[in-house]
Protein backbone atom coordinates (compact mmCIF):
# COMPACT_ATOMS: atom_id res chain seq x y z
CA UNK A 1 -82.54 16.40 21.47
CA UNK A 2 -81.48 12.67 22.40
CA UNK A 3 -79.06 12.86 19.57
CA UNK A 4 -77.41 16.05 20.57
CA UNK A 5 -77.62 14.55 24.51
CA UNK A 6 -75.27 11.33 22.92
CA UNK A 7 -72.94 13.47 21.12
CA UNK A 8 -72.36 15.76 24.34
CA UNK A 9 -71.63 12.33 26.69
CA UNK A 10 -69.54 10.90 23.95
CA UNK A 11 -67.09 14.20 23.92
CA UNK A 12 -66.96 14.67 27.73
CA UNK A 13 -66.62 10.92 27.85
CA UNK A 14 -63.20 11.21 25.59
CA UNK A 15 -62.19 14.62 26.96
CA UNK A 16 -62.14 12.52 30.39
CA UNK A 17 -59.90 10.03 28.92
CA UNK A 18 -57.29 12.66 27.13
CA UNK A 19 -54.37 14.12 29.27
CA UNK A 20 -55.08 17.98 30.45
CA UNK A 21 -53.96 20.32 28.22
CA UNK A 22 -50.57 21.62 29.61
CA UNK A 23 -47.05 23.08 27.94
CA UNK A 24 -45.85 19.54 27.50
CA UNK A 25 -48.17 18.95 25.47
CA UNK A 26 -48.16 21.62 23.40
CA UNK A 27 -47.11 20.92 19.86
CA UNK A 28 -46.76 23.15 16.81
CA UNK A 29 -48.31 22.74 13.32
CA UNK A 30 -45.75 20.78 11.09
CA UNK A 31 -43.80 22.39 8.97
CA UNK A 32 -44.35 26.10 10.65
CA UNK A 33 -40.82 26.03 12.73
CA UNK A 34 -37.82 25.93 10.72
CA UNK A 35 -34.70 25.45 12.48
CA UNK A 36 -31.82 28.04 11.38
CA UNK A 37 -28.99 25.82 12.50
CA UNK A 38 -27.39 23.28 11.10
CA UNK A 39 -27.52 20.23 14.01
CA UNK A 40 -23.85 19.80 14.21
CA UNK A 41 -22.51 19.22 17.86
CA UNK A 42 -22.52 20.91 20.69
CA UNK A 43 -23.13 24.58 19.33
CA UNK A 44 -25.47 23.52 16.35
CA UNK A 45 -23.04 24.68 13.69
CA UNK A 46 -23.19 28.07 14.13
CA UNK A 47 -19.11 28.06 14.94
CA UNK A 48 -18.55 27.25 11.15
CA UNK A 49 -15.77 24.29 12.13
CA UNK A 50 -13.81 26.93 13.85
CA UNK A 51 -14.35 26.19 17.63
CA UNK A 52 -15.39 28.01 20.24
CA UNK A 53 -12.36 30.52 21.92
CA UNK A 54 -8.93 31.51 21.37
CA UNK A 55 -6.59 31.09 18.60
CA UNK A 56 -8.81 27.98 17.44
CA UNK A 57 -11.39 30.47 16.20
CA UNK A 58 -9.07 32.53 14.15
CA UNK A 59 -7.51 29.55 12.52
CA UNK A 60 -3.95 30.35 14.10
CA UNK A 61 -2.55 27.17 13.89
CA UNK A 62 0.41 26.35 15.80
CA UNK A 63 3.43 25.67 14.26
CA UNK A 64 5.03 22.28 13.00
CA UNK A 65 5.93 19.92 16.34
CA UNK A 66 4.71 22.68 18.81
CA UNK A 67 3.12 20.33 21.29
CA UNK A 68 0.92 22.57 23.45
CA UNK A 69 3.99 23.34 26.22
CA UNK A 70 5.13 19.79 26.49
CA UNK A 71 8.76 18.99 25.85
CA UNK A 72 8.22 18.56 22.01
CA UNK A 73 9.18 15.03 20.17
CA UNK A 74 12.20 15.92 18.59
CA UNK A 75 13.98 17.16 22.48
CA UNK A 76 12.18 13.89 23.92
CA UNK A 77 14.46 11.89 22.20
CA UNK A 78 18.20 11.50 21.98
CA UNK A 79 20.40 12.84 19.14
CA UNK A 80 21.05 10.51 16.58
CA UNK A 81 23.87 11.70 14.78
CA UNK A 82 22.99 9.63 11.42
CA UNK A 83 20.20 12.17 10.48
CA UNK A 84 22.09 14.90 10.38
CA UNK A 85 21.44 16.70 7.53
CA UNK A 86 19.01 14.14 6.04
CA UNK A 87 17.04 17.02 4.85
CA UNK A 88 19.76 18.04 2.66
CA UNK A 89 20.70 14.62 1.78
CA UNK A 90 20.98 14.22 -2.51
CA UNK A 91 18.11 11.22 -3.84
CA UNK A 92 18.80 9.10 -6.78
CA UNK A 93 15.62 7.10 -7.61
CA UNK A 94 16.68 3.66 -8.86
CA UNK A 95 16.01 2.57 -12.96
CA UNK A 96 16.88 -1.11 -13.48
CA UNK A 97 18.49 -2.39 -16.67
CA UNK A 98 15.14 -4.57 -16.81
CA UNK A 99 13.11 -1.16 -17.20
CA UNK A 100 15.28 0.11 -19.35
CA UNK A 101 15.12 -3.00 -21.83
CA UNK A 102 11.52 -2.73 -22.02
CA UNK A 103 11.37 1.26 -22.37
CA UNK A 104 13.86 0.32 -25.54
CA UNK A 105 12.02 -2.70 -26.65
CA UNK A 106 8.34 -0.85 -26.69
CA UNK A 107 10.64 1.97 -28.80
CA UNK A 108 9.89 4.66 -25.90
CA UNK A 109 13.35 5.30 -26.16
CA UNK A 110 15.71 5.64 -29.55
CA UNK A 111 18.81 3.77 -28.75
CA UNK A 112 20.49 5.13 -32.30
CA UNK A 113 20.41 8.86 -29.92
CA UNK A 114 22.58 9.51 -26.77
CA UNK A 115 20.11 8.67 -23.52
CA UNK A 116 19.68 11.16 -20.60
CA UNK A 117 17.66 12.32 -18.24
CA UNK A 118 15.53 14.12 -20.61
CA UNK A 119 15.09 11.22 -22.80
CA UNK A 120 14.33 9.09 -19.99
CA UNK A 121 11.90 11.52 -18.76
CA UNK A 122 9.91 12.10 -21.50
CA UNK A 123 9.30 8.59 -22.29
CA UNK A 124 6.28 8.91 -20.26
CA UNK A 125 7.09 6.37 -17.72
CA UNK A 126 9.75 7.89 -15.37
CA UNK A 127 9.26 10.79 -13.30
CA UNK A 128 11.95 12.99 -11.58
CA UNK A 129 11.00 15.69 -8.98
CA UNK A 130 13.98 18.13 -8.36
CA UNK A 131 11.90 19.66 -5.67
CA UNK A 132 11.94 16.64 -3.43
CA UNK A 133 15.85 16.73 -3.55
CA UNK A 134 15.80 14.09 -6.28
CA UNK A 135 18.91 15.02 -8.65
CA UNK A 136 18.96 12.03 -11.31
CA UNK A 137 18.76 8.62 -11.58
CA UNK A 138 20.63 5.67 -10.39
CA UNK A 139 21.10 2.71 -12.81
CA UNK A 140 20.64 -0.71 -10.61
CA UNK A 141 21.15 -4.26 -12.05
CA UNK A 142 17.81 -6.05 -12.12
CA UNK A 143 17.39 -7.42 -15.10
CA UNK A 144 21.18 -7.56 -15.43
CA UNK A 145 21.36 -11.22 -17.76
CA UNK A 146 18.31 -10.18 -19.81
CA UNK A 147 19.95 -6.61 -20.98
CA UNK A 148 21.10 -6.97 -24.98
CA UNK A 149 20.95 -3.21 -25.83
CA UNK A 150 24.03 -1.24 -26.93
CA UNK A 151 23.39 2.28 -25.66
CA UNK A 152 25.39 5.87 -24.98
CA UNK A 153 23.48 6.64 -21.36
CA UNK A 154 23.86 9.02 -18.76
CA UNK A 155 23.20 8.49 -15.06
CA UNK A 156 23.99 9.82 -12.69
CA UNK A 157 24.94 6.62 -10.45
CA UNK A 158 26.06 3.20 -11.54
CA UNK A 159 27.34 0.12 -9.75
CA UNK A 160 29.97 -1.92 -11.08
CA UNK A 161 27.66 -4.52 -12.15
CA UNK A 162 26.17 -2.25 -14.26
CA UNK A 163 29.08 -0.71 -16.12
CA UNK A 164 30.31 -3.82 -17.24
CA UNK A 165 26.86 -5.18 -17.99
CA UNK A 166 26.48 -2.18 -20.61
CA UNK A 167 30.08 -2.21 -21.85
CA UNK A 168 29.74 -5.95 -22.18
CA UNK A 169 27.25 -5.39 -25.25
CA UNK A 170 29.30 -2.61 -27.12
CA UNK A 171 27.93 0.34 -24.74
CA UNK A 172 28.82 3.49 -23.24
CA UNK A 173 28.12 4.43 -19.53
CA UNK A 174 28.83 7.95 -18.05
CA UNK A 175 27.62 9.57 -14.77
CA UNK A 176 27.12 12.91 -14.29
CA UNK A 177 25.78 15.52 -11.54
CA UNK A 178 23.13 18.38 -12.42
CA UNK A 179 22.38 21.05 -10.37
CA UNK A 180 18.86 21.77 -9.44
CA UNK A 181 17.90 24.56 -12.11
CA UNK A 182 19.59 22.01 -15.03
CA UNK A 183 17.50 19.29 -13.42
CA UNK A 184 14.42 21.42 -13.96
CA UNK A 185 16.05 22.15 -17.48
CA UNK A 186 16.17 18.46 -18.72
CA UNK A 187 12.79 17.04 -16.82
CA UNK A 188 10.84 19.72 -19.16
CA UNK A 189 12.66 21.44 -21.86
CA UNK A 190 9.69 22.95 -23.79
CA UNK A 191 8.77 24.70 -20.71
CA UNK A 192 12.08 26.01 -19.90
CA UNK A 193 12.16 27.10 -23.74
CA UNK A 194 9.00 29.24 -23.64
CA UNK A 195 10.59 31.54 -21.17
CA UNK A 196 12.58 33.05 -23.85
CA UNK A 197 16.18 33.10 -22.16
CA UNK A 198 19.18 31.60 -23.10
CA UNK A 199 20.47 28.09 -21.75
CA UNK A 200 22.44 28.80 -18.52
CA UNK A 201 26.07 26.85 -17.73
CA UNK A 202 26.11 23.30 -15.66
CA UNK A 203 27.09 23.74 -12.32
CA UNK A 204 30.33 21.90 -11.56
CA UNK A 205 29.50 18.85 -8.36
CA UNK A 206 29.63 19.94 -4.98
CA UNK A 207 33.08 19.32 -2.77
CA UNK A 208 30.97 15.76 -1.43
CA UNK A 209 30.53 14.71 -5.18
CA UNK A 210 34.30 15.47 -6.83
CA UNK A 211 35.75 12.55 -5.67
CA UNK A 212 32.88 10.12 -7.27
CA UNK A 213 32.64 11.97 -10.56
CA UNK A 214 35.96 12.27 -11.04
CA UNK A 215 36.21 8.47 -10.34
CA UNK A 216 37.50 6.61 -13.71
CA UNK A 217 35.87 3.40 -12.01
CA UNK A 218 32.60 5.54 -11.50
CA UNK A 219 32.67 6.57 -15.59
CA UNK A 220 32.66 10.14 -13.82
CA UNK A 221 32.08 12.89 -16.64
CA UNK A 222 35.29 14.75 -14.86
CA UNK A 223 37.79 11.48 -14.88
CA UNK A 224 40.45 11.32 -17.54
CA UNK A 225 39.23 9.25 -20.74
CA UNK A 226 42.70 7.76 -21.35
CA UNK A 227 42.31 5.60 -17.29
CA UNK A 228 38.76 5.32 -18.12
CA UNK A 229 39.90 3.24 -21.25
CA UNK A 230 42.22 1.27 -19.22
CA UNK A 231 39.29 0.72 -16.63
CA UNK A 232 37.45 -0.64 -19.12
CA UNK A 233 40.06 -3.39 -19.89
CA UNK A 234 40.30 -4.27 -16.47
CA UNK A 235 36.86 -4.51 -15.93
CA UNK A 236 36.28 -6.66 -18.96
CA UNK A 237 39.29 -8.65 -17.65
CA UNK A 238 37.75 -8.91 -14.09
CA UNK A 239 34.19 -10.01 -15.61
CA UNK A 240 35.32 -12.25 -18.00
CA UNK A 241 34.33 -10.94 -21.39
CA UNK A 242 35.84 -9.37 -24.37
CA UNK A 243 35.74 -6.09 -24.80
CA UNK A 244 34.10 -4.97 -28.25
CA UNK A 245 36.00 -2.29 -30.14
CA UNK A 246 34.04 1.01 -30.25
CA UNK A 247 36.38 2.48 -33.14
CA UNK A 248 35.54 -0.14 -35.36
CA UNK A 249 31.79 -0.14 -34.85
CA UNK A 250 29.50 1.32 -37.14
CA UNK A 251 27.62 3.62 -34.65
CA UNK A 252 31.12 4.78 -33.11
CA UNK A 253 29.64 8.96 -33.66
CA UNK A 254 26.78 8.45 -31.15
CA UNK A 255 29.06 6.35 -28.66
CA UNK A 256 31.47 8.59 -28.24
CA UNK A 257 28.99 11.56 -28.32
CA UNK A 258 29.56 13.07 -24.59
CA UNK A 259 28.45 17.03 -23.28
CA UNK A 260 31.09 19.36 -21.98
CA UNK A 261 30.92 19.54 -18.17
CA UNK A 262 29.22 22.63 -18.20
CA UNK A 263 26.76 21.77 -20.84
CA UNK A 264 22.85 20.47 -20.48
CA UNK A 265 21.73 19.62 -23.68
CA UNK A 266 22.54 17.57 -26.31
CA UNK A 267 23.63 19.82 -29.73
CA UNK A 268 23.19 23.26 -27.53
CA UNK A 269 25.94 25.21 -26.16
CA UNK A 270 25.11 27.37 -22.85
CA UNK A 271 24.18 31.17 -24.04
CA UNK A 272 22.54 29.78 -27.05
CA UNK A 273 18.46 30.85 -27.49
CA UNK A 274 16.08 28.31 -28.32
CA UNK A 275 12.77 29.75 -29.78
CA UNK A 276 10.20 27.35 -30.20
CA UNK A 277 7.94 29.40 -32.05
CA UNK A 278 9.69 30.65 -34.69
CA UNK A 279 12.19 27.48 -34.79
CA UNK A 280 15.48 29.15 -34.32
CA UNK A 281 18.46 28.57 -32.41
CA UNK A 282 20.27 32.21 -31.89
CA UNK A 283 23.95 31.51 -31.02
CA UNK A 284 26.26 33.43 -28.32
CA UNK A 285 28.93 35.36 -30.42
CA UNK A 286 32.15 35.23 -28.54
C-alpha cells in the first residue's frame, strides 16, 4: 500500500507541475495530418502560378509595350528619325580575310571550286540566319597582310581594301544580292532538295540595292565586265601592285566561273529538278 501511496504523490506531484490541458496545447500524432497544399505564398499553391483574379488567371497576357494605361515607352520619347525602318533594315554579318585564310588553310573550304555562301556555310563554322534579316555576308579586311589565297568568292559586300587585297594574289571578287527564299536555298541545299520541286529564279536587288550592285567599283554581279576590267587596273594602279593576268593562269576556268543573275547554284539552271535519292538532275525543256 506505501508503494502504491508513492506512486499516486509522485503523479499528482508532476501533474501539478505540467500546464492544464487546453486547445493550445493540443497536438496531433505525427505523421496523421498531411497537408494537401503545396506551401507556396500567400494562397499555398493552390493558384497553380496563375494569380488570383482577372486576366492574370486566364493567362491573357497583354500585348508587347502595353504598359498598364500609362503613356507607353515608345510615345514617352521623341521620334528619332534614324530608326525608321530599322526593322526592315538588310544585315550583312562580317567574315574577315583572316577567317577566311584559316577556313582555307584547315581545307574547310576547296579553293580549286568557286566560293559562296553555300560553301561558306557548310564549312561548319559560319552561320547565316535569313530569318533575322541577315541576307549574306560582308567580307572585312582583318587579316588583310596575312591573306595569300587566290580564290573566285562571292559576297555580298566588300570594301575596297578587300578587292584589291584578293585581286592582288591572282583572285576574283564579286558581290551579289539573294533574296530571302535563295538565301534559305544556299544556307541548306539538301533540305531544299528533299522537297522535290524545281530550283526557282534569283530575284533581281531591290530599287535601294541597284545602284551598289551595279557598281563596277563594288564588283557588282549587274556592272559591265569590260569597266570592271578597267577598275581593276586602276585599282592595282592606286594600290601599288601588278596586276596578275587571269588569261594566262592555269586555273583561268574556275576564275572566270560566275552565275547568271537569276541563278543560285553553281552548275544548275533555275527549273532544273534535283533528286537526291535517285541522283538525277531533270532539266527544263524550253
Amino acid at each position: 500500500m506505501a508503494h502504491l501511496r508513492e506512486t499516486s504523490d509522485k503523479a499528482l506531484k508532476l501533474l501539478r507541475t505540467l500546464p492544464r490541458v487546453q486547445i493550445g496545447n493540443l497536438r496531433p500524432n505525427p505523421n496523421s495530418k498531411q497537408n494537401d497544399k503545396r506551401g507556396r505564398a500567400q494562397h499555398g499553391g493552390d493558384k497553380h502560378g496563375a494569380g488570383n483574379k482577372g486576366s492574370g488567371q486566364r493567362q491573357n497576357f497583354m500585348r508587347l509595350g502595353y504598359e498598364t494605361g500609362n503613356q507607353p515607352f515608345y510615345l514617352r520619347f521623341p521620334y528619332e528619325p534614324y530608326y525608321k525602318g530599322h526593322h526592315m533594315k538588310r544585315q550583312y554579318p562580317p567574315i574577315s580575310l583572316l577567317q577566311l585564310q584559316v577556313l582555307i588553310d584547315t581545307n574547310r573550304i576547296d579553293t580549286s571550286q568557286p566560293i559562296d555562301i553555300s560553301t561558306l556555310c557548310n564549312s561548319g563554322l559560319l552561320k547565316l540566319k535569313p530569318a533575322e534579316l541577315e541576307y549574306g555576308f560582308q567580307l572585312t579586311d582583318d587579316g588583310l597582310d596575312n591573306f595569300k589565297a587566290k580564290i573566285n568568292i562571292e559576297v555580298q559586300h566588300a570594301s575596297e581594301a578587300v578587292i584589291a587585297a584578293i585581286e592582288k594574289n591572282g583572285g576574283v571578287i564579286r558581290t551579289a544580292y539573294y533574296d530571302p527564299r535563295s538565301l534559305h536555298m544556299l544556307v541548306n541545299p539538301k533540305k531544299w532538295f528533299q522537297k522535290g520541286v524545281p530550283i526557282p529564279s534569283r530575284m533581281l536587288p531591290p530599287q535601294d540595292a541597284v545602284d551598289y550592285y551595279t557598281n563596277p567599283k563594288n564588283r557588282g554581279y549587274l556592272a559591265n565586265p569590260e569597266e570592271i576590267s578597267q577598275d581593276r587596273l586602276v585599282l592595282a594602279q592606286k594600290y601599288g601592285y601588278e596586276l596578275p593576268k587571269i588569261e594566262k593562269d592555269s586555273a583561268y576556268e574556275m576564275l572566270t566561273t560566275a552565275k547568271d543573275p537569276r541563278q543560285v547554284f553553281y552548275g544548275l539552271e533555275p527549273g532544273w529538278l534535283v533528286n537526291i535519292v535517285d541522283k538525277t538532275i531533270t532539266k527544263r525543256k524550253d
